[in-house]
Protein backbone atom coordinates (compact mmCIF):
# COMPACT_ATOMS: atom_id res chain seq x y z
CA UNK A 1 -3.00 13.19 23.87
CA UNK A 2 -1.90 11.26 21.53
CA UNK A 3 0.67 3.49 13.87
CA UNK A 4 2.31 0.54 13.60
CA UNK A 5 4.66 0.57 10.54
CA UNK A 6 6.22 -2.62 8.62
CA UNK A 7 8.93 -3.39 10.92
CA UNK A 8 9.59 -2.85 14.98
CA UNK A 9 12.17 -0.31 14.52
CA UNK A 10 9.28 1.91 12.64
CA UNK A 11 6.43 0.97 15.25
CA UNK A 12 5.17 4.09 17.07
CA UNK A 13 1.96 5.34 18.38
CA UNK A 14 -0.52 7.83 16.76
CA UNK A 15 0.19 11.11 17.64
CA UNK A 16 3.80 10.18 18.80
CA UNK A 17 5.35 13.22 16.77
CA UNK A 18 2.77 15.68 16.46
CA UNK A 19 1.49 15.50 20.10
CA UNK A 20 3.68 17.86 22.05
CA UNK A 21 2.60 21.08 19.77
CA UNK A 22 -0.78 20.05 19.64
CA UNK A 23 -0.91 19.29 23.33
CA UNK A 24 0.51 22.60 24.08
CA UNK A 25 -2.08 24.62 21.82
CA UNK A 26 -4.95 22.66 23.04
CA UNK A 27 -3.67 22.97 27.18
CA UNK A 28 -2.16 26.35 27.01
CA UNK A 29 -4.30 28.11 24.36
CA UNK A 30 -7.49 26.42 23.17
CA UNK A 31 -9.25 25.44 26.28
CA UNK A 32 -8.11 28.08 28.41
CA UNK A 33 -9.71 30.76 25.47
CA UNK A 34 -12.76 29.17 25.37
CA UNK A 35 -15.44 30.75 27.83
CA UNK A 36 -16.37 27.70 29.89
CA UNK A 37 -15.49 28.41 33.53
CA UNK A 38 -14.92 25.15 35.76
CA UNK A 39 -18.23 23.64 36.42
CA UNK A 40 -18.96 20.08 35.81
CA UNK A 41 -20.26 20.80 32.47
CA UNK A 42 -17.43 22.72 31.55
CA UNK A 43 -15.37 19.68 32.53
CA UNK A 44 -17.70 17.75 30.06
CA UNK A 45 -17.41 19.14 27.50
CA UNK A 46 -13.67 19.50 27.45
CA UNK A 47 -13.24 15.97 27.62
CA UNK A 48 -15.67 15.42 24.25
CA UNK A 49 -13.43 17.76 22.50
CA UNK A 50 -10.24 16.05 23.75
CA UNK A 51 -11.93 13.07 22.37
CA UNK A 52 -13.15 13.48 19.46
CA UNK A 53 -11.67 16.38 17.52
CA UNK A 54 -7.97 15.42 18.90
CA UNK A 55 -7.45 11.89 17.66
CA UNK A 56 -9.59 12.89 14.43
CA UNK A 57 -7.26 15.54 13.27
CA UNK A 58 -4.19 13.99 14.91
CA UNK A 59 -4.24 10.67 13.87
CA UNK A 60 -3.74 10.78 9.88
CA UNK A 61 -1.27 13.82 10.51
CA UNK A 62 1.02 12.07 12.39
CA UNK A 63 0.84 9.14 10.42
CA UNK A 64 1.54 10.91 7.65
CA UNK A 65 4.52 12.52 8.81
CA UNK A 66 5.92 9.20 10.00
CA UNK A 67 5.18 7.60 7.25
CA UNK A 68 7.15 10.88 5.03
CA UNK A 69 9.99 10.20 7.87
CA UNK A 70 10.53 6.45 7.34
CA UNK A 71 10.07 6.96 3.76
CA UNK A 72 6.18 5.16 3.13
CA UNK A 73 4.08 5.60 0.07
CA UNK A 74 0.76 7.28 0.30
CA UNK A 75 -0.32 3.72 -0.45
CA UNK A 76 1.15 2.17 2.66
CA UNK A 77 0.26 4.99 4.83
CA UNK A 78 -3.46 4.60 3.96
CA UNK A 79 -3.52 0.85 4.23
CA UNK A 80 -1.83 1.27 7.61
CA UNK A 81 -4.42 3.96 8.84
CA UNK A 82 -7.25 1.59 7.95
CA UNK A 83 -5.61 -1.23 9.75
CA UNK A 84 -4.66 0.37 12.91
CA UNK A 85 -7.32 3.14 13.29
CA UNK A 86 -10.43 0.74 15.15
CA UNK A 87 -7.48 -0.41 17.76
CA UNK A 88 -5.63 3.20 18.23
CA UNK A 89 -8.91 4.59 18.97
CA UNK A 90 -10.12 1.77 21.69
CA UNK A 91 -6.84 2.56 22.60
CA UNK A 92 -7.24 5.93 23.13
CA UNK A 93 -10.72 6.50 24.53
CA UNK A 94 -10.32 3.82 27.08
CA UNK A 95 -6.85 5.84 28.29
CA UNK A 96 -7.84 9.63 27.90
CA UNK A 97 -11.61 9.27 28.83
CA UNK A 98 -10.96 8.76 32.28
CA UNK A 99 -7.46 10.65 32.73
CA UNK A 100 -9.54 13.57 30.78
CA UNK A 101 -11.84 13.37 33.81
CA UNK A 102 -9.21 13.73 36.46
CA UNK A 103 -7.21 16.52 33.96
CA UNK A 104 -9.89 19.13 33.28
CA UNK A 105 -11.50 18.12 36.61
CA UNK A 106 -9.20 18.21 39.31
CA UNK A 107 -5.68 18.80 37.76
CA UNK A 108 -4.16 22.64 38.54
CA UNK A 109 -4.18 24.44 34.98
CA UNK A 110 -0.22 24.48 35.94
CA UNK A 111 0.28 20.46 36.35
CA UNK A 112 -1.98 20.08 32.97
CA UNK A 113 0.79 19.22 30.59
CA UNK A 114 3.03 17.39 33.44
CA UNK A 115 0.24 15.25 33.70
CA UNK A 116 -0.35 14.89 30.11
CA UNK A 117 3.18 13.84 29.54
CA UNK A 118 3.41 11.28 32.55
CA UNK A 119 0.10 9.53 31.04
CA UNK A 120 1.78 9.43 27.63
CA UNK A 121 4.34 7.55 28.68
CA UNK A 122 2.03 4.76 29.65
CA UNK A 123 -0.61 5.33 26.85
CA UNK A 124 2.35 4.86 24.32
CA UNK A 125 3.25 1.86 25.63
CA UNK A 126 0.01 0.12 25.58
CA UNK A 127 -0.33 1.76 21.98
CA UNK A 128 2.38 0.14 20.51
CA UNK A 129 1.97 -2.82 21.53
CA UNK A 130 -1.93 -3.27 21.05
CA UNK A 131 -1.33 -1.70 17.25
CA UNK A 132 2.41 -4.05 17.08
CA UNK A 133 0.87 -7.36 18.94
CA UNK A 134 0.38 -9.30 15.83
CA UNK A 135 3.96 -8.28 14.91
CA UNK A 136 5.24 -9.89 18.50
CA UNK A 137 2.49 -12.92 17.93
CA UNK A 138 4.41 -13.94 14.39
CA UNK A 139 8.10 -12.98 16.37
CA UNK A 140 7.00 -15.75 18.82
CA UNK A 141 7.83 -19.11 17.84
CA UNK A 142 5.74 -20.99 20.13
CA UNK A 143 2.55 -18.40 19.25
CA UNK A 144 -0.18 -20.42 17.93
CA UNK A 145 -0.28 -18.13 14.87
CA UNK A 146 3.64 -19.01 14.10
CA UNK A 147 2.50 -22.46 14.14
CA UNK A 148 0.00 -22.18 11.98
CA UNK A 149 1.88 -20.88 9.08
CA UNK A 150 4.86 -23.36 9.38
């Protein structure tokens, strides 16, 4: 639960610095509040909410806070959100749809966030570099896009 910037020393994932509060509210507060009980349905719809409201609300905070951080204008942070937002997202559903299966499903209320954080670390990876990849495609000097601008 879960933007590339202009250089690799600025290249994160969505959600990188926001994530931890919001995971917390959502694991620890939000879902457990709400009146669903654990049936399959329950399970359901916990995992639309983790997928749709999350990254929604998440997404152009923590941008913008990185972007404050490393010093961006608005300008930049918007042209980067447009740019990165159809790949983040793939990104994102194709991670937390099925691990949002297993968490609200079969994961002990008490291992929720353990397990959140141990997916992270492999959903940030493959964030950065699906958002960075054309930024290690011009680093390459034998990438066929390199080439082609020599």
């Amino acid at each position: 639960v879960r933007t590339a910037a202009s250089s690799g020393a600025e290249c994160g994932a969505p959600h990188g610095g926001t994530e931890g509060i919001a995971d917390a509210l959502q694991l620890l507060v939000i879902f457990p509040a709400l009146p669903l009980g654990n049936s399959f349905r329950a399970v359901l719809i916990q995992c639309a909410l983790d997928l749709t409201l999350y990254p929604l609300l998440m997404m152009p905070v923590d941008l913008a806070a990185n972007s404050a951080l490393w010093g961006h204008s608005w300008r930049h942070t918007l042209d980067k959100l447009r740019q990165d937002t159809l790949a983040s997202v793939g990104v994102y559903l194709a991670v937390w749809g099925p691990t949002d299966l297993l968490l609200f499903g079969l994961v002990p209320v008490h291992l929720q966030t353990p397990f959140v954080k141990l997916i992270n670390v492999l959903y940030f990876s493959l964030q950065a570099y699906v958002v960075n990849r054309r930024l290690l495609n011009l680093a390459d000097p034998t990438s066929c896009e390199t080439k082609s601008k020599l």
